[in-house]
C-alpha atoms as a PDB file:
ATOM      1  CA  UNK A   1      38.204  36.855  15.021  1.00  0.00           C
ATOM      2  CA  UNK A   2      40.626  39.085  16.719  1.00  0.00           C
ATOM      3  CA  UNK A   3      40.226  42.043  14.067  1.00  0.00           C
ATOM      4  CA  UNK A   4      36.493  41.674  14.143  1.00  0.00           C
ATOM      5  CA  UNK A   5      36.371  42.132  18.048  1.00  0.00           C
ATOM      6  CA  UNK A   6      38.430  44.857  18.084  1.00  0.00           C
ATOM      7  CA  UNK A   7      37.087  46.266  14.773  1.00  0.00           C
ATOM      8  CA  UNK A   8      33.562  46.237  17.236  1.00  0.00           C
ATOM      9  CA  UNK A   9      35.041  47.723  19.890  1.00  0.00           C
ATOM     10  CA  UNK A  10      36.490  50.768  17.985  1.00  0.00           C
ATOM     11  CA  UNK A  11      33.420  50.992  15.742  1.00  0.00           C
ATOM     12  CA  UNK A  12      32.371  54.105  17.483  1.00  0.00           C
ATOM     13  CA  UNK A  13      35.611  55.791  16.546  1.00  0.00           C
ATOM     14  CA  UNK A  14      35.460  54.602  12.879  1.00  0.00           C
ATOM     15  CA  UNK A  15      31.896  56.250  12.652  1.00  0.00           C
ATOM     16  CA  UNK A  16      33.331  59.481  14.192  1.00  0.00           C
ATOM     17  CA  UNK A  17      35.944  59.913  11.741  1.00  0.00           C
ATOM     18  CA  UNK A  18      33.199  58.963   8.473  1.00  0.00           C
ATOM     19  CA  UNK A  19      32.004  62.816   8.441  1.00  0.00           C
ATOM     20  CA  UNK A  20      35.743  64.221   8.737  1.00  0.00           C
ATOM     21  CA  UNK A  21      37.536  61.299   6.033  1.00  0.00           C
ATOM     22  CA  UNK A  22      34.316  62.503   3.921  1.00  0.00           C
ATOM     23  CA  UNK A  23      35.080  66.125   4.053  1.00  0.00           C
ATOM     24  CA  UNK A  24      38.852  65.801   3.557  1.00  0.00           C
ATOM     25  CA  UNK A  25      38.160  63.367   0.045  1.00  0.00           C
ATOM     26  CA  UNK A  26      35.941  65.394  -1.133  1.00  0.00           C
ATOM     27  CA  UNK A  27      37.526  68.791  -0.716  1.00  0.00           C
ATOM     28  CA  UNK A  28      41.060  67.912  -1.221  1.00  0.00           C
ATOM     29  CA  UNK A  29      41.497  64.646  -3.739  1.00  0.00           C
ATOM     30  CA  UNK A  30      38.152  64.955  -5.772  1.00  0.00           C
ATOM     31  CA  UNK A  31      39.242  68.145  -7.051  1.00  0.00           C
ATOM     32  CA  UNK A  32      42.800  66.808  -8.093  1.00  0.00           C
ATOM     33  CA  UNK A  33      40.983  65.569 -11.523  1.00  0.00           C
ATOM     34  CA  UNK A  34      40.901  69.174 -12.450  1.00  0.00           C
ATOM     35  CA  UNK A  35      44.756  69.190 -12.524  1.00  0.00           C
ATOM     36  CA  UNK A  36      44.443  68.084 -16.337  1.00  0.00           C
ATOM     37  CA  UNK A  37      42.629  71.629 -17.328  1.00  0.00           C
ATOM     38  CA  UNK A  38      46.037  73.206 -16.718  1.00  0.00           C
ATOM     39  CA  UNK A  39      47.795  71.118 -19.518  1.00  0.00           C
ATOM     40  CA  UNK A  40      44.360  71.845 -21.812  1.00  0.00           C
ATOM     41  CA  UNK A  41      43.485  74.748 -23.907  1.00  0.00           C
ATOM     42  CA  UNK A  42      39.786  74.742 -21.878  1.00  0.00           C
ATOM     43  CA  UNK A  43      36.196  75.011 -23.837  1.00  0.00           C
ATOM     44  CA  UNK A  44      33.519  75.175 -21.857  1.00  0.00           C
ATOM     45  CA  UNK A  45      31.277  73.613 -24.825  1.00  0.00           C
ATOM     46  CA  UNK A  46      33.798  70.070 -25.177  1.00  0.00           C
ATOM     47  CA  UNK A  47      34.183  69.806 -21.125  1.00  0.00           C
ATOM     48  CA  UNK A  48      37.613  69.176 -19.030  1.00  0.00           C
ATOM     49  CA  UNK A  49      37.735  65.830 -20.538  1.00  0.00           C
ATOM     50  CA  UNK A  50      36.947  66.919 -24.519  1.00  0.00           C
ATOM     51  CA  UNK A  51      39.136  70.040 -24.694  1.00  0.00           C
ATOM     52  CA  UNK A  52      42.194  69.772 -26.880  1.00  0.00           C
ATOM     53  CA  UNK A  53      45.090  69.034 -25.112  1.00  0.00           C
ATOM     54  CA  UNK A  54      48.095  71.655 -25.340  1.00  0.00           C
ATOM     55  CA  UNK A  55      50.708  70.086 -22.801  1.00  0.00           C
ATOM     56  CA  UNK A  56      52.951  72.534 -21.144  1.00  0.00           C
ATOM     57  CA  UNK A  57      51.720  75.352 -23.338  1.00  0.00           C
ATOM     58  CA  UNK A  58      49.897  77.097 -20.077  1.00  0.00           C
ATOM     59  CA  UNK A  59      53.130  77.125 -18.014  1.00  0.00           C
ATOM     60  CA  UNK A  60      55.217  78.369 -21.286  1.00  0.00           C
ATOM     61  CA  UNK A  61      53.096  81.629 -21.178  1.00  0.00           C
ATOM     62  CA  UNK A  62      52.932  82.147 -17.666  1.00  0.00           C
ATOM     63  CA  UNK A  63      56.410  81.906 -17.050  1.00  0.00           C
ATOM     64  CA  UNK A  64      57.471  83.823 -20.242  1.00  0.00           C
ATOM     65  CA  UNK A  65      55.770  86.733 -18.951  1.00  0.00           C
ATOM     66  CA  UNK A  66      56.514  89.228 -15.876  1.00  0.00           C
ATOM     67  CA  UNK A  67      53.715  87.830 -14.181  1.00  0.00           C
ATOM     68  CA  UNK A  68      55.315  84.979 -13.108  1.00  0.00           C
ATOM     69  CA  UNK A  69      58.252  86.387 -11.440  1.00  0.00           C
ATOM     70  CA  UNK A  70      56.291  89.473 -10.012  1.00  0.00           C
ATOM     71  CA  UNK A  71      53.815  86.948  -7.874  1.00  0.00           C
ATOM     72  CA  UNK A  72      56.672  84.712  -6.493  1.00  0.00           C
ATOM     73  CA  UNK A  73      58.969  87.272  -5.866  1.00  0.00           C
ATOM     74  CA  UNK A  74      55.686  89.041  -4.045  1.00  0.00           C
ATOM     75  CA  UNK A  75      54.506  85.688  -2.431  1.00  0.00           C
ATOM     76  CA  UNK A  76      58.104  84.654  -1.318  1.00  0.00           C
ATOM     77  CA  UNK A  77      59.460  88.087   0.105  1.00  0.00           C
ATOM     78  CA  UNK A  78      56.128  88.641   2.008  1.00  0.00           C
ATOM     79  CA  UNK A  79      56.095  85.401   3.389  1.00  0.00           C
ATOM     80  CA  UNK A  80      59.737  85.877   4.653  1.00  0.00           C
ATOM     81  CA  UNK A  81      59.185  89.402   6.257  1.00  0.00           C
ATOM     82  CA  UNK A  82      56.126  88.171   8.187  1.00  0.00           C
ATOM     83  CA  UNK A  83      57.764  84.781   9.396  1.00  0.00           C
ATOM     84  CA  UNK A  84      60.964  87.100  10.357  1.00  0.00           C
ATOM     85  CA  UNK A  85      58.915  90.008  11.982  1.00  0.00           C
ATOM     86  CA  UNK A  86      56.098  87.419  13.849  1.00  0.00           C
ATOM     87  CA  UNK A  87      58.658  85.946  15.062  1.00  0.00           C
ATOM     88  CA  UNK A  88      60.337  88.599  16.639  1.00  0.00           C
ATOM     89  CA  UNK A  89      57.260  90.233  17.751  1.00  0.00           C
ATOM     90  CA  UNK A  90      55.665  86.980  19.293  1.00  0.00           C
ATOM     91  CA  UNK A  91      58.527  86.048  21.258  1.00  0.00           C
ATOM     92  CA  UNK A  92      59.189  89.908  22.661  1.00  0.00           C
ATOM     93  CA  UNK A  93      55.420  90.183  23.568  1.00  0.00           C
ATOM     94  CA  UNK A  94      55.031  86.937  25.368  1.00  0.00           C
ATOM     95  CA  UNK A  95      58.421  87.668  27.195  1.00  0.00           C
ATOM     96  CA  UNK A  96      56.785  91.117  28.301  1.00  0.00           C
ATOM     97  CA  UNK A  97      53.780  89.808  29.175  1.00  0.00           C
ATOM     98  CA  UNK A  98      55.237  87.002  31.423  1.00  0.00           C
ATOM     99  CA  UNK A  99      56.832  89.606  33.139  1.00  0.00           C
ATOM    100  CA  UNK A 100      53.499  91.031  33.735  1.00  0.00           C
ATOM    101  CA  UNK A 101      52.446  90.306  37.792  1.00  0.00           C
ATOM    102  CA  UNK A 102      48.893  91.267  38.124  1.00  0.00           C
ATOM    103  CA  UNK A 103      46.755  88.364  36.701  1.00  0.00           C
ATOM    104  CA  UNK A 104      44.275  90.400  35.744  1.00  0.00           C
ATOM    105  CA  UNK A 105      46.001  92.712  33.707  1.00  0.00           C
ATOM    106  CA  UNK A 106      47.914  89.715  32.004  1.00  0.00           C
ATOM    107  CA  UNK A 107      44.608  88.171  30.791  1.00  0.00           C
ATOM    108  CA  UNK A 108      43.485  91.544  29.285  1.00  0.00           C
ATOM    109  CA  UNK A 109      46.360  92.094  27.927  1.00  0.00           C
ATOM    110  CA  UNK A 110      46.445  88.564  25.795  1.00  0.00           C
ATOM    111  CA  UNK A 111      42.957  88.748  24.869  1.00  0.00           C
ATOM    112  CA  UNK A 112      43.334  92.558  23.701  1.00  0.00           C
ATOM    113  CA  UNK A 113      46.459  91.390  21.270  1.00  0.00           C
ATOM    114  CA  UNK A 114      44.754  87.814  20.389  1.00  0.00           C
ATOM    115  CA  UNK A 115      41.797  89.839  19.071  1.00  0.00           C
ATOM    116  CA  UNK A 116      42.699  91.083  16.100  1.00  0.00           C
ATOM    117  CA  UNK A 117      43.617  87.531  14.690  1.00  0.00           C
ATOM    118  CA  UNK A 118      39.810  86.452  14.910  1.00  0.00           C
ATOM    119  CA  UNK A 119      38.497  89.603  13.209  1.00  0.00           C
ATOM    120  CA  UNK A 120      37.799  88.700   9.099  1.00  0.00           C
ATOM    121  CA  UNK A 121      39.656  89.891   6.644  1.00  0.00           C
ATOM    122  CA  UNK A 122      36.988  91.610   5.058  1.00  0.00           C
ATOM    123  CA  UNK A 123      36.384  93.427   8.206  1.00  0.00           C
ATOM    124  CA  UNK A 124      40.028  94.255   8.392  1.00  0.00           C
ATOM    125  CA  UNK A 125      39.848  95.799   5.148  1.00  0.00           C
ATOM    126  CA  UNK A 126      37.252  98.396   5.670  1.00  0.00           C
ATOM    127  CA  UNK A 127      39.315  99.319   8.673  1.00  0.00           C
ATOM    128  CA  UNK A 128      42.385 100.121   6.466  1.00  0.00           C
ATOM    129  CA  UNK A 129      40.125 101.917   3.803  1.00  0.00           C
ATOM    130  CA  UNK A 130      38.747 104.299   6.992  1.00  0.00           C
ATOM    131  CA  UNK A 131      42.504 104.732   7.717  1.00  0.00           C
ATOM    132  CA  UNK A 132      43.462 105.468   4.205  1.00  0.00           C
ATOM    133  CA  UNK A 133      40.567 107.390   2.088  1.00  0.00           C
ATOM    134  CA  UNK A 134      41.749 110.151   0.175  1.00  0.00           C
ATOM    135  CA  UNK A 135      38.571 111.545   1.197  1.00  0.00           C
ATOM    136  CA  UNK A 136      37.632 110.649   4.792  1.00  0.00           C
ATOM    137  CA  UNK A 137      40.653 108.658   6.062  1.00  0.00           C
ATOM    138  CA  UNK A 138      42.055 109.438   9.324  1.00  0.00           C
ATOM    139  CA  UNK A 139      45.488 109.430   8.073  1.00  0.00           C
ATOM    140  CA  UNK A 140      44.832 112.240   5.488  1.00  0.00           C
ATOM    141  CA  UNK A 141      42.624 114.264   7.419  1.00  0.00           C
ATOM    142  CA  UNK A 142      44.065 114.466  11.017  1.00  0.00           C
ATOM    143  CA  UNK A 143      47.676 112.880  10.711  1.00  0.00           C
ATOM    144  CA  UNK A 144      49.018 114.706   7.855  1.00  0.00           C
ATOM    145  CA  UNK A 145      47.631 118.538   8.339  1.00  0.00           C
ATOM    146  CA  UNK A 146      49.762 117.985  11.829  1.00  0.00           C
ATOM    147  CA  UNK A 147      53.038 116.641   9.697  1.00  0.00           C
ATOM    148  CA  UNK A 148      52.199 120.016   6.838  1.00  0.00           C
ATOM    149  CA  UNK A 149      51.565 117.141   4.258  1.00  0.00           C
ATOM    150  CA  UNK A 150      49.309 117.142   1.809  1.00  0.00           C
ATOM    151  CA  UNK A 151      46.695 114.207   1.138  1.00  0.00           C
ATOM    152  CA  UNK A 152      48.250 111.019  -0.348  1.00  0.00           C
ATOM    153  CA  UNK A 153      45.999 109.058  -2.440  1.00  0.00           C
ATOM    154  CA  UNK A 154      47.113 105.600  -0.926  1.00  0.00           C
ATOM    155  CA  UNK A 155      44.810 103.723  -2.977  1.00  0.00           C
ATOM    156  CA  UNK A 156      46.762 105.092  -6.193  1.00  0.00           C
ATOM    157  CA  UNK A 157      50.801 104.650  -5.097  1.00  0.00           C
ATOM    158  CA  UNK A 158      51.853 101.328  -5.162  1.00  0.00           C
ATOM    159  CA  UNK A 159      55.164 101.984  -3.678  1.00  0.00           C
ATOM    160  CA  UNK A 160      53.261 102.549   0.508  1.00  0.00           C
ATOM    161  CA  UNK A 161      51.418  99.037  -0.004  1.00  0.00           C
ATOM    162  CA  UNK A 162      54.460  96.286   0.953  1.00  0.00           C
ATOM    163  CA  UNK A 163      54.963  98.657   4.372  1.00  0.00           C
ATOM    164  CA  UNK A 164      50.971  98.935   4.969  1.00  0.00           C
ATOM    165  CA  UNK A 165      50.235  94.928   4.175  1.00  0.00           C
ATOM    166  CA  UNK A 166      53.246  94.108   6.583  1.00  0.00           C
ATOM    167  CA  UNK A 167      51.737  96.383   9.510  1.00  0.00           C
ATOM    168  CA  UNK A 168      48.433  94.941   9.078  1.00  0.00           C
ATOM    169  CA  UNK A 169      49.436  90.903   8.690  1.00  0.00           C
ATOM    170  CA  UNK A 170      51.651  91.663  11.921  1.00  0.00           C
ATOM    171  CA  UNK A 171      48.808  93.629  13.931  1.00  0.00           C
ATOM    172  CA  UNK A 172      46.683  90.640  13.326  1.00  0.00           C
ATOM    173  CA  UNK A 173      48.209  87.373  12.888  1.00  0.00           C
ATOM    174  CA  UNK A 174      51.280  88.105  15.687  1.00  0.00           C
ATOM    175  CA  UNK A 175      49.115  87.747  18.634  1.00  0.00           C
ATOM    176  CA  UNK A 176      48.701  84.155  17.854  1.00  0.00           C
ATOM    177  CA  UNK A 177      51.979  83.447  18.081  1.00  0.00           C
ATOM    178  CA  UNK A 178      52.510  85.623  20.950  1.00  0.00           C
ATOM    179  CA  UNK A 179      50.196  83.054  23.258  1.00  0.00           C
ATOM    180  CA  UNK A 180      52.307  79.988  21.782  1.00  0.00           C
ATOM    181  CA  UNK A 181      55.375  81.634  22.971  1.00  0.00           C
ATOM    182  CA  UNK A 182      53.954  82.630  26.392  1.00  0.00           C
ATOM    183  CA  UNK A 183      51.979  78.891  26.899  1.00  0.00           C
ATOM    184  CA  UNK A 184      55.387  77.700  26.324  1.00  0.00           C
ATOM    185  CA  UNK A 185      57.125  80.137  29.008  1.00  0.00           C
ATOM    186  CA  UNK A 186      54.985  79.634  31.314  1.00  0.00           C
ATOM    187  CA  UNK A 187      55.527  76.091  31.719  1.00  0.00           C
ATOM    188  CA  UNK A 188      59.180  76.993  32.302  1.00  0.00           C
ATOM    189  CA  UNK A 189      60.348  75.393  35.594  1.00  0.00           C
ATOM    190  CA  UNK A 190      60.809  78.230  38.187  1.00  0.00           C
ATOM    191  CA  UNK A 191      63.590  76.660  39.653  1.00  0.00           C
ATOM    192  CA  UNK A 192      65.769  78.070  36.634  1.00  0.00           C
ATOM    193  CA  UNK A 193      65.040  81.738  37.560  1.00  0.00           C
ATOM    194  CA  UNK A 194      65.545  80.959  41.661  1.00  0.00           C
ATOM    195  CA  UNK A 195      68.723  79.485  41.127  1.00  0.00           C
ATOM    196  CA  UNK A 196      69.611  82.831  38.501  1.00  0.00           C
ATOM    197  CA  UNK A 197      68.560  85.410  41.100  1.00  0.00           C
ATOM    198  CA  UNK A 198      70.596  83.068  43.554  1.00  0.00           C
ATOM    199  CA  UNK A 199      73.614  83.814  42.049  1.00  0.00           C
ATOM    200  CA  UNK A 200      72.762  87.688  41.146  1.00  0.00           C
ATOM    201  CA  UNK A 201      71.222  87.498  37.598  1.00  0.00           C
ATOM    202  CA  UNK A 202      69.513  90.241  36.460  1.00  0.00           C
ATOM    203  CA  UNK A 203      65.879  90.119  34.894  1.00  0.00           C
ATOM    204  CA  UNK A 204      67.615  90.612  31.369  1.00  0.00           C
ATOM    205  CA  UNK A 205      70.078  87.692  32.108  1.00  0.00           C
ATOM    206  CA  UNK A 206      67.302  85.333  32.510  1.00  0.00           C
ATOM    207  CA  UNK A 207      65.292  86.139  30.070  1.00  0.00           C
ATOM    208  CA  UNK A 208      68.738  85.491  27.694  1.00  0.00           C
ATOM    209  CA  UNK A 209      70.453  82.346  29.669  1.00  0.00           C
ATOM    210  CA  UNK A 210      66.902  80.997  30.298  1.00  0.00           C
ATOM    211  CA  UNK A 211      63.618  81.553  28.889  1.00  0.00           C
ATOM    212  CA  UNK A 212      64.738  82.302  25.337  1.00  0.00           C
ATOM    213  CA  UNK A 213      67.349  78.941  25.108  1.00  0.00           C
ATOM    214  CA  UNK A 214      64.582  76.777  26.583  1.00  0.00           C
ATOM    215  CA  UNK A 215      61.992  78.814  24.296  1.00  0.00           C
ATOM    216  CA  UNK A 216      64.037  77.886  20.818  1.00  0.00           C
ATOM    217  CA  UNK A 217      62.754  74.053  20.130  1.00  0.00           C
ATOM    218  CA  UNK A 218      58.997  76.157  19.903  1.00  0.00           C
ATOM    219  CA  UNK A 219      60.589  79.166  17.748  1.00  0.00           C
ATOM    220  CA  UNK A 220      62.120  76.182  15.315  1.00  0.00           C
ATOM    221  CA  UNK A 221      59.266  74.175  14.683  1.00  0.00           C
ATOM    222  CA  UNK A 222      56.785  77.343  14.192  1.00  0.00           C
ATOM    223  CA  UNK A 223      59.000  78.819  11.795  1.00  0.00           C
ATOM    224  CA  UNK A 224      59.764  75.525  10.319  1.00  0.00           C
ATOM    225  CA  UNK A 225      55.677  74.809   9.953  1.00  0.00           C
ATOM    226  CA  UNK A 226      55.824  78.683   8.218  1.00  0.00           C
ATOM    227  CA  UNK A 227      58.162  78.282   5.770  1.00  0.00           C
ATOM    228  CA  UNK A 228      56.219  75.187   4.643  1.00  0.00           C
ATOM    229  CA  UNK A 229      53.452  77.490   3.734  1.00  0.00           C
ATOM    230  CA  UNK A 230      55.653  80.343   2.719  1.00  0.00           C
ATOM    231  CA  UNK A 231      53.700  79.955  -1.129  1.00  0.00           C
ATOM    232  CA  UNK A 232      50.725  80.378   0.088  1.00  0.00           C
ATOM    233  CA  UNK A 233      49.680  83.549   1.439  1.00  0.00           C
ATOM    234  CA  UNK A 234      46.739  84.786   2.830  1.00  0.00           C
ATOM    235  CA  UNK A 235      44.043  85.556  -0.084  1.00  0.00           C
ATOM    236  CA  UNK A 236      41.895  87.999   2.183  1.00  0.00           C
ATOM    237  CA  UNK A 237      45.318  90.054   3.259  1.00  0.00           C
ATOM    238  CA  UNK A 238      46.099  90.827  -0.219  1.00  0.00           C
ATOM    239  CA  UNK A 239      42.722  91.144  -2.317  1.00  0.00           C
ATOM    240  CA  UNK A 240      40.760  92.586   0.323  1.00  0.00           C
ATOM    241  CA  UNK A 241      42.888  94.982   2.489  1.00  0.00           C
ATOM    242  CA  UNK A 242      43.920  96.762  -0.812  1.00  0.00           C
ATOM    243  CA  UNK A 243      40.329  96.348  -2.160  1.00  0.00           C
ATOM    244  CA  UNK A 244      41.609  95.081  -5.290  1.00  0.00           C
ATOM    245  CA  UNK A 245      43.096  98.153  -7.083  1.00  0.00           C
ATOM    246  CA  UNK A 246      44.133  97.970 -10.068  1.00  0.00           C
ATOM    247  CA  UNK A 247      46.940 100.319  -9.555  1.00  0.00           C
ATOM    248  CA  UNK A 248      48.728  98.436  -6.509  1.00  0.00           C
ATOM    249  CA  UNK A 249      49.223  95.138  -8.221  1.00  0.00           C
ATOM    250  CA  UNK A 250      52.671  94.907  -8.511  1.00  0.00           C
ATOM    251  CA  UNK A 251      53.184  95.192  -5.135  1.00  0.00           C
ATOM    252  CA  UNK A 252      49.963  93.514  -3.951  1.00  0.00           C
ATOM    253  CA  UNK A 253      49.187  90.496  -6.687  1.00  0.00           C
ATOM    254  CA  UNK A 254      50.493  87.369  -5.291  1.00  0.00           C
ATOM    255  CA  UNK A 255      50.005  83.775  -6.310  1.00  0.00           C
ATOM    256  CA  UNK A 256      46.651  82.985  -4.622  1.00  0.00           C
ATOM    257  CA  UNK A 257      45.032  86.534  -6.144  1.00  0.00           C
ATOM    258  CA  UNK A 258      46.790  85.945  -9.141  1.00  0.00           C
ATOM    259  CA  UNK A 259      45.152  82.327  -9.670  1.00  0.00           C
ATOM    260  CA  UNK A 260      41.387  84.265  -8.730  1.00  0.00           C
ATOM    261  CA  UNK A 261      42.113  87.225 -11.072  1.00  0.00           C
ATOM    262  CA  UNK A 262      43.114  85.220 -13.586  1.00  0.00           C
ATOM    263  CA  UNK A 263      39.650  83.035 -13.418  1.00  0.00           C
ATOM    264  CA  UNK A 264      37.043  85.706 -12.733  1.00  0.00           C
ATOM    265  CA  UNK A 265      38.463  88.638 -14.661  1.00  0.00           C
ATOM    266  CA  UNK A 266      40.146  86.989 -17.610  1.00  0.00           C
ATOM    267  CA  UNK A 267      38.242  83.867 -17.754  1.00  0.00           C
ATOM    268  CA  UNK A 268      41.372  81.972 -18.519  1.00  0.00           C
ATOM    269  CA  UNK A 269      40.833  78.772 -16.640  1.00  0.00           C
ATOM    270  CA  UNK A 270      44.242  76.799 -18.248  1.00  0.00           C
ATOM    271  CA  UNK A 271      46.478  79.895 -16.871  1.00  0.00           C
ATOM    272  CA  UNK A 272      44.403  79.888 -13.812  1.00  0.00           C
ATOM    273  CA  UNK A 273      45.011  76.129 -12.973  1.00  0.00           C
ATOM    274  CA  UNK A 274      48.724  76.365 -14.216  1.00  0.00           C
ATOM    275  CA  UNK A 275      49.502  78.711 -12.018  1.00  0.00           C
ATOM    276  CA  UNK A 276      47.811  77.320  -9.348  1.00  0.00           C
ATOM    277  CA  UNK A 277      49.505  73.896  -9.906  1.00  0.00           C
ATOM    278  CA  UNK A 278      52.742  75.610  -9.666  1.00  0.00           C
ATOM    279  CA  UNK A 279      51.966  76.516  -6.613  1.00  0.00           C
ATOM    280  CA  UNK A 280      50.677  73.501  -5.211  1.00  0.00           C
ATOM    281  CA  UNK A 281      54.481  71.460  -6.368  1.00  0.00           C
ATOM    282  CA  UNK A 282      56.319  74.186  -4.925  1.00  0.00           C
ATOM    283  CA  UNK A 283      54.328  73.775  -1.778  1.00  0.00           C
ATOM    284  CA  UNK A 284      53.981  70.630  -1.243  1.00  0.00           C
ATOM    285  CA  UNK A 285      57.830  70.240  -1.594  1.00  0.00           C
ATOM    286  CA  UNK A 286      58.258  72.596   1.135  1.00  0.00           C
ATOM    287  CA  UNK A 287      55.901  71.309   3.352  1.00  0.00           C
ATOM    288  CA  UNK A 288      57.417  67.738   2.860  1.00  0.00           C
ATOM    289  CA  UNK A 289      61.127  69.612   3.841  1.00  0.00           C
ATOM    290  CA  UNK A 290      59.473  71.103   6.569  1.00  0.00           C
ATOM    291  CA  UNK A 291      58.334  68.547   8.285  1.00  0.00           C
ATOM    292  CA  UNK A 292      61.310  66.174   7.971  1.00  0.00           C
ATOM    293  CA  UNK A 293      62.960  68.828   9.462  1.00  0.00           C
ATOM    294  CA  UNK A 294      60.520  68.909  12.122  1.00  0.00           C
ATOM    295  CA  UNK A 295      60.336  65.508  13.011  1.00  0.00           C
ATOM    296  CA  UNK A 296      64.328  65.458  12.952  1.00  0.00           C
ATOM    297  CA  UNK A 297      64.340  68.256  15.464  1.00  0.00           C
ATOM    298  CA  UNK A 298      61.290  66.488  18.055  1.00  0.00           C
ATOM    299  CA  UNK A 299      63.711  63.913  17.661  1.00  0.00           C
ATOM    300  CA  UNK A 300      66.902  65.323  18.765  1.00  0.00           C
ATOM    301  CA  UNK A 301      65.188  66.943  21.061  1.00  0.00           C
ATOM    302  CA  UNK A 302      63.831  63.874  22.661  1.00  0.00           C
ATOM    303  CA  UNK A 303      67.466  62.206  22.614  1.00  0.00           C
ATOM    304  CA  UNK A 304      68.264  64.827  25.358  1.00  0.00           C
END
């Protein structure tokens, strides 16, 4: 009788989380059926189910060619520079704008350097390509006639792209950080910085002795939450922003376009899924480190 009662009274809640419990099964554990096509040689005539089964033959190929190290190497060392540089750039923004008196100004400020994180990726990329065009781009025809160089066909040199994709992810994905970091600042009891000036601190003391110690527990558990995700990597940054050239791939093919080049251009679902799957283990390992770590840090921190 007890469970019925209280099963009534949270009924309304139950209902509320139907649409949401719906949506997560069937975008995220329906589709884990398909993880048999990447140990199948896949006909589209004999179905997942009726295709001859190959075992580990998908992951032999994959990992016997270049391709496999090229897109983790890609995937992994991109992931690491933007953690690293975000990082940095979040926590040295947010400093600079807590520093920043005028309320006004402060609010501008965050919502000019938040912007760029809620523009698409497709939008992005047609920014980049007015930037870069051999033939109209602002870079070849007003930048370089200033420096004496002659036009650079950016969308041809490979060896520019890891430089131009790090710019870009930081331009629009540190601002978000950057309002973490300053949420968390702000809630930094003034009393710290009174008693600093108190005994002669300067403005770079306390942003050392103070903010940034008492800032660290935040700059842990985003980078920890990162790194779980460090094999994944943002689809749109890497197909898009280099509209899918041909030429820049060994610079610009990571896992995720790997996995859609390999389905839409080659057609080779089995590859397609085995990379993919490799991806997902690798991933979900991380994220499972990741969050132990976590929740071992909330809890030292709550110990104190």
């Amino acid at each position: 009788m007890k469970r019925i009662s209280r099963l009534k009274k949270y009924l309304p809640l139950f209902l509320m989380l139907v649409p949401g419990l719906a949506y997560l099964i069937i975008n995220n554990y329906l589709p884990l059926f398909g993880l048999v096509i990447a140990f199948k040689d896949y006909n589209y005539s004999q179905g997942i189910f009726g295709s001859d089964w190959i075992g580990f033959k998908n992951f032999e190929y994959l990992f016997k060619t270049t391709d496999a190290y090229i897109i983790t190497r890609n995937t992994i060392l991109y992931n690491g520079v933007f953690i690293l540089l975000n990082l940095m750039i979040g926590i040295g923004v947010a400093i600079f704008l807590n520093e920043i008196k005028n309320r006004f100004l402060s609010r501008f400020y965050q919502t000019v350097i938040l912007m760029p994180y809620l523009i698409s990726m497709v939008i992005v990329g047609y920014l980049v390509f007015a930037m870069f065009s051999l033939e109209t781009g602002f870079i070849n025809k007003t930048i370089l006639p200033w420096l004496g160089i002659s036009d650079i066909s950016w969308y041809s040199e490979a060896k520019y792209w890891p430089y131009i994709l790090t710019l870009v992810h930081i331009w629009k994905s540190a601002g978000y950080l950057c309002v973490i970091f300053l949420a968390t600042i702000i809630g930094i009891d003034h009393e710290y910085y009174e008693a600093a000036k108190i005994d002669g601190a300067t403005a770079w003391q306390q942003i050392w002795k103070i903010t940034i110690p008492l800032l660290t527990p935040v700059v842990i558990i985003m980078t920890l939450l990162q790194i779980g995700r460090i094999f994944y990597s943002d689809f749109g940054l890497f197909y898009q922003v280099p509209l899918n050239a041909g030429a820049l791939q060994s610079t610009t093919n990571v896992i995720d376009t790997y996995v859609y080049r390999s389905l839409m251009t080659l057609g080779d679902i089995g590859m397609s899924s085995a990379a993919g799957l490799y991806q997902s283990l690798v991933g979900c390992v991380l994220v499972f480190v990741s969050n132990y770590l976590v929740r071992r840090i909330n809890k030292d921190n709550a110990m104190f």
